[in-house]
N, C-alpha and C. Protein backbone atom coordinates (compact mmCIF):
# COMPACT_ATOMS: atom_id res chain seq x y z
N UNK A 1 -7.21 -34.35 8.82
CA UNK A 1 -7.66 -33.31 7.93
C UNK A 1 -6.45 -32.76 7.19
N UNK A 2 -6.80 -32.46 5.91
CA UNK A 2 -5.40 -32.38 5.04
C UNK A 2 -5.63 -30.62 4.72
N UNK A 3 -4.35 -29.91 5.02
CA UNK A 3 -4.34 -29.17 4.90
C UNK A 3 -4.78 -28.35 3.92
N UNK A 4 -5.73 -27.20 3.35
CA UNK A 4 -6.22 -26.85 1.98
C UNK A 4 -5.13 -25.41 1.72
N UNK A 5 -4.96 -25.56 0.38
CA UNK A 5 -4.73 -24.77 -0.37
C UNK A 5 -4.54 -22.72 0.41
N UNK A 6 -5.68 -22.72 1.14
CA UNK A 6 -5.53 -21.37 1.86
C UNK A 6 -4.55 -21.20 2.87
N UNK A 7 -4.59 -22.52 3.39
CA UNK A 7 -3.36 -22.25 4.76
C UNK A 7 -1.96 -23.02 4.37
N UNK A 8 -1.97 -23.83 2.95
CA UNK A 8 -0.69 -23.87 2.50
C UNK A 8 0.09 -22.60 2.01
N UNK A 9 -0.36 -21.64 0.51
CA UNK A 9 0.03 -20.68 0.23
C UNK A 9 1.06 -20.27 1.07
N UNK A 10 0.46 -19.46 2.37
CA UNK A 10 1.36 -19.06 3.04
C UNK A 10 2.65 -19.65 3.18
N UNK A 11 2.42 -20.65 3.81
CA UNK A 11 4.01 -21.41 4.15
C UNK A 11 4.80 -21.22 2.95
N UNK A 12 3.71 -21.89 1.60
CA UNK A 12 4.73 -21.93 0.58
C UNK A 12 5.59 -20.59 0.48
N UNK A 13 4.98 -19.40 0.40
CA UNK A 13 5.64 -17.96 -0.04
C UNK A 13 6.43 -17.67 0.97
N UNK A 14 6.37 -18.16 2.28
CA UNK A 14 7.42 -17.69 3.35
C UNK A 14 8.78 -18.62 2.88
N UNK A 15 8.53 -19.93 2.47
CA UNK A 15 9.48 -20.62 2.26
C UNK A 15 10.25 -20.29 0.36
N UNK A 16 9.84 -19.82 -0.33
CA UNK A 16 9.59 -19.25 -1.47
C UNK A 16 10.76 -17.72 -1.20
N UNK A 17 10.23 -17.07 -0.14
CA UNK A 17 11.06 -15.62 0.49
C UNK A 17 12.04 -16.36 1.28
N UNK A 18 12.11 -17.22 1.91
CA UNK A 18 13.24 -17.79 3.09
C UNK A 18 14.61 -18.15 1.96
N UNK A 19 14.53 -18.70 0.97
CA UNK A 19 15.01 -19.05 -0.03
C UNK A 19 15.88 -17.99 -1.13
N UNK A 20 15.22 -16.78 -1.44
CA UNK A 20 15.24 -15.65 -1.81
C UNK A 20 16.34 -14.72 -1.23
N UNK A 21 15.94 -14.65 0.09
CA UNK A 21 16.81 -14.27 1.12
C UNK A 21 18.00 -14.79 1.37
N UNK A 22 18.14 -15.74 1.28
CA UNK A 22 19.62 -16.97 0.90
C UNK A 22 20.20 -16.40 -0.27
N UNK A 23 19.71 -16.21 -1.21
CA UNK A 23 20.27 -15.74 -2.16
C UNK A 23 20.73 -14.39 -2.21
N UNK A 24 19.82 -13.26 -2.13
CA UNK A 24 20.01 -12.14 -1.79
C UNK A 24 21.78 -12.39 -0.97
N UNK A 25 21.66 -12.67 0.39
CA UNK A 25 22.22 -12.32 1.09
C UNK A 25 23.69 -12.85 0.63
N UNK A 26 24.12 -14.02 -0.21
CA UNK A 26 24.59 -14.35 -0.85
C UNK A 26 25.32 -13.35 -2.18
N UNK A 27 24.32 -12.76 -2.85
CA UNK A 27 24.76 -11.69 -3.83
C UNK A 27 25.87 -10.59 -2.86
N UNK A 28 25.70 -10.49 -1.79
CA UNK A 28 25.56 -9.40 -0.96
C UNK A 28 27.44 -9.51 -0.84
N UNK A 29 27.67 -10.29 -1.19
CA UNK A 29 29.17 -10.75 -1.19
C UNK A 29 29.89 -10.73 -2.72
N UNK A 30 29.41 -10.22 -3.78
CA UNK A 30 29.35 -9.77 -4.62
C UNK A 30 30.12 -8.83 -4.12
N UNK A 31 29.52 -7.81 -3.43
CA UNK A 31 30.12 -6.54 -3.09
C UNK A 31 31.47 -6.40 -2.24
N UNK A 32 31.26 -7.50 -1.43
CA UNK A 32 32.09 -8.09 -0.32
C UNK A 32 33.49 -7.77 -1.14
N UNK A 33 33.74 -8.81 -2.15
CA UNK A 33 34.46 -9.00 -2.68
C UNK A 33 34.93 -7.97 -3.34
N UNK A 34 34.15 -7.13 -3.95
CA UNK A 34 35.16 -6.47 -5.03
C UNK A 34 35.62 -5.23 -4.31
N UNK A 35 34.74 -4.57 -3.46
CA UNK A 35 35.47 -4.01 -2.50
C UNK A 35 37.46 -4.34 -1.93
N UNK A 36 36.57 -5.84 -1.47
CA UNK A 36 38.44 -6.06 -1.53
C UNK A 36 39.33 -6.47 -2.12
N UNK A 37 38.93 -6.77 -3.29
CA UNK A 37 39.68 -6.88 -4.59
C UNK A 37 40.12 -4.98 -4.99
N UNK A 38 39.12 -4.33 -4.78
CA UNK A 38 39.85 -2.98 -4.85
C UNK A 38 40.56 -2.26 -4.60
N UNK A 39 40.40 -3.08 -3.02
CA UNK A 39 41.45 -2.78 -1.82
C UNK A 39 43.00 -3.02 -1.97
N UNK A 40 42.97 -4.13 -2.29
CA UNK A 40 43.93 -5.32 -2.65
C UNK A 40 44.88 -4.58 -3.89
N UNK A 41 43.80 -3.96 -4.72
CA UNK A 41 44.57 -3.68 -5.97
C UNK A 41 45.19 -2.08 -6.03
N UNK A 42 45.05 -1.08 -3.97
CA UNK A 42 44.93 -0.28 -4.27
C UNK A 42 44.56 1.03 -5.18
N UNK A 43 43.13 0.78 -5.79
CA UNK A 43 42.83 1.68 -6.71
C UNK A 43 41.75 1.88 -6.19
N UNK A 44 40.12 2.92 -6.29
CA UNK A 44 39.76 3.60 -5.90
C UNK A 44 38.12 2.89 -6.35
N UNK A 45 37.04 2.92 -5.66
CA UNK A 45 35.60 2.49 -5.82
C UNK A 45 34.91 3.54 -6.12
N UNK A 46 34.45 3.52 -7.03
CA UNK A 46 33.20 4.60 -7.57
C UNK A 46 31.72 4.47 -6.74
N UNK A 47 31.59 5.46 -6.03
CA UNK A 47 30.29 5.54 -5.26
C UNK A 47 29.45 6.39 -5.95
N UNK A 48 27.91 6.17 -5.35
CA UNK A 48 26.56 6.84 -5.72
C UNK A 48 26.91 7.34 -7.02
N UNK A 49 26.89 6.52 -8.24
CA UNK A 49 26.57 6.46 -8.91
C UNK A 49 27.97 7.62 -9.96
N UNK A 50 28.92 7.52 -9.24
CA UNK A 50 30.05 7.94 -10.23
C UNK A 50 30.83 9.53 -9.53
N UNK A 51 29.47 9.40 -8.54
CA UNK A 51 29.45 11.34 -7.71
C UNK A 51 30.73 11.29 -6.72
N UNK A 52 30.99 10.00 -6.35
CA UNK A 52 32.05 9.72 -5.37
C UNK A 52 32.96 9.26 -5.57
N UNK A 53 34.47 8.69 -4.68
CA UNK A 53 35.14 7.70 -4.81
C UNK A 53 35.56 6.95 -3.52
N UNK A 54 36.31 6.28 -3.13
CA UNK A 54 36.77 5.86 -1.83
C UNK A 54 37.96 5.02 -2.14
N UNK A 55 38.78 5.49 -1.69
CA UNK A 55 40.11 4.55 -1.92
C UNK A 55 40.69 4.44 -0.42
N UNK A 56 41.84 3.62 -0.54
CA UNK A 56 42.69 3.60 0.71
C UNK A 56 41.93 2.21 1.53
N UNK A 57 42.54 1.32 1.78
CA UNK A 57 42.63 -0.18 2.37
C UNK A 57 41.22 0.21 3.70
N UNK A 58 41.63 1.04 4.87
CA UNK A 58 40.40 1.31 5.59
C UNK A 58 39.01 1.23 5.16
N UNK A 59 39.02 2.30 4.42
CA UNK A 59 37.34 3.04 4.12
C UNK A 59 36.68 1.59 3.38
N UNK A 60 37.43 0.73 2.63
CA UNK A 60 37.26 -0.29 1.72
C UNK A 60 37.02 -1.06 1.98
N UNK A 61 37.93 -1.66 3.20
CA UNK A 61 37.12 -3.22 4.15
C UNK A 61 36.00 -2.73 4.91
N UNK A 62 35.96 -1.13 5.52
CA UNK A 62 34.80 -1.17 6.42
C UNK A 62 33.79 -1.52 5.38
N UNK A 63 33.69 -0.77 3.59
CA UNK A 63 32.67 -0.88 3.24
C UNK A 63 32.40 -2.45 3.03
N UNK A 64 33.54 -3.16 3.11
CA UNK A 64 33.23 -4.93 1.96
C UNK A 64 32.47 -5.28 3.75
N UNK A 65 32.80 -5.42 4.57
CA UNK A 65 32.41 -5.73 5.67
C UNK A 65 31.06 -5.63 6.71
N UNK A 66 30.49 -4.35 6.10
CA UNK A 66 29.07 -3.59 6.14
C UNK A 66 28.52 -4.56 4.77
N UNK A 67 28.86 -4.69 3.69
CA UNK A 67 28.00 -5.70 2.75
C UNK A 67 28.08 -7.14 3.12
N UNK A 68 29.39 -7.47 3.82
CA UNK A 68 29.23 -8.91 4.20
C UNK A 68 28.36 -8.95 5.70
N UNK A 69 27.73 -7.97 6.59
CA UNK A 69 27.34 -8.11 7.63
C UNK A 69 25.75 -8.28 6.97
N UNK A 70 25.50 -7.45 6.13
CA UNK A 70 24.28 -7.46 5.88
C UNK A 70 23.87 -9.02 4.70
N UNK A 71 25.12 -9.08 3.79
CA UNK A 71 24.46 -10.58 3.56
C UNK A 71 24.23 -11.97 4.52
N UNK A 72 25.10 -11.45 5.10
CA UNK A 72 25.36 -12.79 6.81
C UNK A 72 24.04 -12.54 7.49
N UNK A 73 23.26 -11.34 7.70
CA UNK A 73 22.00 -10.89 8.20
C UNK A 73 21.06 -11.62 7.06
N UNK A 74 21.13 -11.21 6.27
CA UNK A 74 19.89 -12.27 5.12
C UNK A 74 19.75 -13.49 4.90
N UNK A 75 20.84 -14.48 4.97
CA UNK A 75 21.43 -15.64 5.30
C UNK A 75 20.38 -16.31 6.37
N UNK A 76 20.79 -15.53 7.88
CA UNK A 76 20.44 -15.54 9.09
C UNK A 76 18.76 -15.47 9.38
N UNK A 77 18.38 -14.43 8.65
CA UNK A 77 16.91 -14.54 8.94
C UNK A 77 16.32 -15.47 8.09
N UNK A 78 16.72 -15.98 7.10
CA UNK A 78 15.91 -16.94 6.42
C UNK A 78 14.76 -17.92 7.27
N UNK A 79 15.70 -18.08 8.06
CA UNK A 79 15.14 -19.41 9.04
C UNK A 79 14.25 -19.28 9.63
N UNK A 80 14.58 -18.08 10.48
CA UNK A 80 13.16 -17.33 11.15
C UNK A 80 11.80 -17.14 9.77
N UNK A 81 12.25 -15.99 8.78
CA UNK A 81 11.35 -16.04 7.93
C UNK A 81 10.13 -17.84 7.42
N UNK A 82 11.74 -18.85 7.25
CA UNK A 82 11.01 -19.97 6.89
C UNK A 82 9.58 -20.47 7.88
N UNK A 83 9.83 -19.99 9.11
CA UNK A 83 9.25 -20.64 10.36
C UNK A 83 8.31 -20.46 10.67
N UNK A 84 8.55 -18.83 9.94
CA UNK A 84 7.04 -17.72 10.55
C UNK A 84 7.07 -17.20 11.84
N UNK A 85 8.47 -16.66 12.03
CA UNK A 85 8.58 -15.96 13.59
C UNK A 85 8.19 -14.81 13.58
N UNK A 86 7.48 -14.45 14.50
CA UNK A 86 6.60 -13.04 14.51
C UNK A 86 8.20 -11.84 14.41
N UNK A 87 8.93 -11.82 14.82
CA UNK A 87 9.96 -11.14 14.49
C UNK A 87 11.07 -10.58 13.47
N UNK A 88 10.53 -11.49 12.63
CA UNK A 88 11.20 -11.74 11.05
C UNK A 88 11.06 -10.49 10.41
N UNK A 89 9.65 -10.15 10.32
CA UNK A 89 8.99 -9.15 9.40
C UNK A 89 9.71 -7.94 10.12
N UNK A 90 10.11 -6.98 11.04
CA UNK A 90 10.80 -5.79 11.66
C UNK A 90 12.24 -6.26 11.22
N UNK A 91 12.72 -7.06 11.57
CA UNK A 91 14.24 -7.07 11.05
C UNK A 91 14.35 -7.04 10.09
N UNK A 92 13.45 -8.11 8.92
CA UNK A 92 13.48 -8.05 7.59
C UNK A 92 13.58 -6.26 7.00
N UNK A 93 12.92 -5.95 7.27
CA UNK A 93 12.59 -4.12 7.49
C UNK A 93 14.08 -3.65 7.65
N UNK A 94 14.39 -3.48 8.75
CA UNK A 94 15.88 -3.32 9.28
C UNK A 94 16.55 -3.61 7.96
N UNK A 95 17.06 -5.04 7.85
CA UNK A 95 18.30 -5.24 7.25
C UNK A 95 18.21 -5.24 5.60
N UNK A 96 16.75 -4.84 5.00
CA UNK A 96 16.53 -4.26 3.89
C UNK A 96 17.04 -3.22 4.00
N UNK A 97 16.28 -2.29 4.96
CA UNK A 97 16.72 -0.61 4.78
C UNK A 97 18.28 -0.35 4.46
N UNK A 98 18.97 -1.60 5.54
CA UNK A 98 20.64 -1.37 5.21
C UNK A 98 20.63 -1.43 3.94
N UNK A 99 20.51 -2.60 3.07
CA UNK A 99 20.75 -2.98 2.08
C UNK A 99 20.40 -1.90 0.94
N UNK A 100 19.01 -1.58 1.08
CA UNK A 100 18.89 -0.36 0.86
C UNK A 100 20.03 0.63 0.24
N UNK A 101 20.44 1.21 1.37
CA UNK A 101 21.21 2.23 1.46
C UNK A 101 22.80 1.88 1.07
N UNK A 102 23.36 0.32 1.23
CA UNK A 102 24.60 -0.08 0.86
C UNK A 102 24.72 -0.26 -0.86
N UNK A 103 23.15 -0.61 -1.47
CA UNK A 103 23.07 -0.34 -2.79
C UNK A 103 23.13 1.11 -3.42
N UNK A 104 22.61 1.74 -2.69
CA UNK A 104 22.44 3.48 -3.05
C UNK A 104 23.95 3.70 -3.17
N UNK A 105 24.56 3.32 -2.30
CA UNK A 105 26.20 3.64 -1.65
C UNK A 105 26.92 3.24 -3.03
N UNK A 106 26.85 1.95 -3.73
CA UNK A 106 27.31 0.97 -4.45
C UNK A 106 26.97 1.45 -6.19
N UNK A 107 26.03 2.36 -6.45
CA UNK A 107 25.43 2.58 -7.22
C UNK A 107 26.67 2.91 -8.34
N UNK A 108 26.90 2.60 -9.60
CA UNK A 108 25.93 1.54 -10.40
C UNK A 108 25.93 0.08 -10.26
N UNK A 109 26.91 0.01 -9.68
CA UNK A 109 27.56 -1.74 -9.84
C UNK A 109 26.08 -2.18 -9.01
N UNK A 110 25.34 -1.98 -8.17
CA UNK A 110 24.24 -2.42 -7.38
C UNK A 110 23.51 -1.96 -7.90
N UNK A 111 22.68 -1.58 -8.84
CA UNK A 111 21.63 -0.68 -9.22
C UNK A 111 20.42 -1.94 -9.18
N UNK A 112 20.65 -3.32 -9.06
CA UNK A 112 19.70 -4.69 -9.08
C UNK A 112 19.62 -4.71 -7.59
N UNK A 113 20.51 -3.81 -7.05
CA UNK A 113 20.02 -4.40 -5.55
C UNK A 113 19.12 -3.26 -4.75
N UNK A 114 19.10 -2.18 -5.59
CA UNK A 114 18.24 -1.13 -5.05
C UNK A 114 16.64 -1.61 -5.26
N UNK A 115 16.40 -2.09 -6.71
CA UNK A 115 15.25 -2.62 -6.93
C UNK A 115 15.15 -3.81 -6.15
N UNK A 116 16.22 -5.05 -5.84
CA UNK A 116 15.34 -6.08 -5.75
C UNK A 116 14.69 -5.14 -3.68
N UNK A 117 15.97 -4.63 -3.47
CA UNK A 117 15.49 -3.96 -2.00
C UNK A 117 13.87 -3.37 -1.87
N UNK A 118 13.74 -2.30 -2.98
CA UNK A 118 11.96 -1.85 -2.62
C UNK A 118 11.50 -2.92 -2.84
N UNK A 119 11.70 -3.98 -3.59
CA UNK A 119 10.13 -5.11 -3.88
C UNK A 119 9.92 -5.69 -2.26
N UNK A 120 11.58 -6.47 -2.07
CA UNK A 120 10.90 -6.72 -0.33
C UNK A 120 10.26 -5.53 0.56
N UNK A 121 10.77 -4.69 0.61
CA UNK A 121 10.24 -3.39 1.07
C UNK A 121 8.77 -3.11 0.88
N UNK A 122 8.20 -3.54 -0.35
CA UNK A 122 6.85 -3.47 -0.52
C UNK A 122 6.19 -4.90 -0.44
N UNK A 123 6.75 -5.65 -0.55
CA UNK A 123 6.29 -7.21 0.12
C UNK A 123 6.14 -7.42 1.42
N UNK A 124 7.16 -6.55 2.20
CA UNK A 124 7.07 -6.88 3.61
C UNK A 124 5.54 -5.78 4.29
N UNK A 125 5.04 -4.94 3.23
CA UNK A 125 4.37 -3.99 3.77
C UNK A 125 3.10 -4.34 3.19
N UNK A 126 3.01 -4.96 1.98
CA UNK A 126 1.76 -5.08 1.36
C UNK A 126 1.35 -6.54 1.88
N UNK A 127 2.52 -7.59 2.16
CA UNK A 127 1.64 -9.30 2.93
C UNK A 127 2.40 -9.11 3.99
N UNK A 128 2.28 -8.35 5.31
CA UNK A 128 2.90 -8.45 5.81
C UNK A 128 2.40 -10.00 6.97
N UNK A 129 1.84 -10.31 6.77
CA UNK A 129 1.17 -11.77 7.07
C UNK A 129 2.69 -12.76 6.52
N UNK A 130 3.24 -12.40 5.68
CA UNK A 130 3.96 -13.37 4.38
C UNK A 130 5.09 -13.01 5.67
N UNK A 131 5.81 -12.68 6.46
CA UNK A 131 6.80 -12.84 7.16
C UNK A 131 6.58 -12.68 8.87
N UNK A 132 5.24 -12.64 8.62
CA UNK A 132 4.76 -13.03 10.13
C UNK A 132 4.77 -11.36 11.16
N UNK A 133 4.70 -10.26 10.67
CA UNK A 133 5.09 -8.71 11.01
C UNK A 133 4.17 -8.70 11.93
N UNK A 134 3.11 -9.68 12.09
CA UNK A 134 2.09 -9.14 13.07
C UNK A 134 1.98 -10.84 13.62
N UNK A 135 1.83 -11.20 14.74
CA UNK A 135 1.94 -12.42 15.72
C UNK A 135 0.57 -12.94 14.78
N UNK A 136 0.67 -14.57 14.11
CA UNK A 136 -0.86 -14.91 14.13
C UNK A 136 -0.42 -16.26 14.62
N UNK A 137 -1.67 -17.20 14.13
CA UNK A 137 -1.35 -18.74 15.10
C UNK A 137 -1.65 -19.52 13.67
């Protein structure tokens, strides 16, 4: 019996988001970097949106390091996501919310990562079927 169209979808969009997430988590080093290129160049990062700053080699790797943990986290769940592990969908949650908040942090240079953050945020809540948030077979 060949699989129909209703119980493909799914896979496709988990594998569609598994993919996504590769990327994402990938951008996520974007930040990585210029953080320590800032570091590097001793001069100072403009936070939330111009309201802040952060200079000095410390404050700078913790931040490039918090963006490289969380792209290494998006990277990481792909697989699960691809698979359909009932666990995907809560972490996915999790390591959005970071992302979340490391874009808020990042703001303007991230202002694409605040948005692309609510869409999963509302993807993971509106199919939550699409990353497996609730155990099915």
């Amino acid at each position: 019996m060949s699989p129909t169209l209703a119980t493909r979808a799914p896979v496709v969009a988990r594998r569609v988001l598994a993919a996504f997430l590769v990327a994402h988590g990938v951008a996520h080093f974007v930040g990585t970097t210029g953080a320590l290129d800032v570091a590097r160049d001793g001069a100072e990062l403009s936070l939330f949106g111009g309201a802040a700053t952060i200079g000095g080699t410390e404050g700078l790797v913790v931040l490039a390091m918090a963006w490289a943990v969380v792209g290494l986290a998006y990277v990481g769940l792909a697989a699960p996501v691809w698979r359909g592990m009932a666990f995907s969908g809560p972490v996915l949650l999790l390591v959005t919310g970071a992302s979340l908040a490391l874009s808020v942090v990042g703001l303007w240079t991230s202002a694409i990562g605040v948005v692309i953050d609510l869409v999963l945020l509302a993807l993971v809540a509106r199919a939550p079927h699409l990353v497996a948030l609730r155990a099915t077979s």
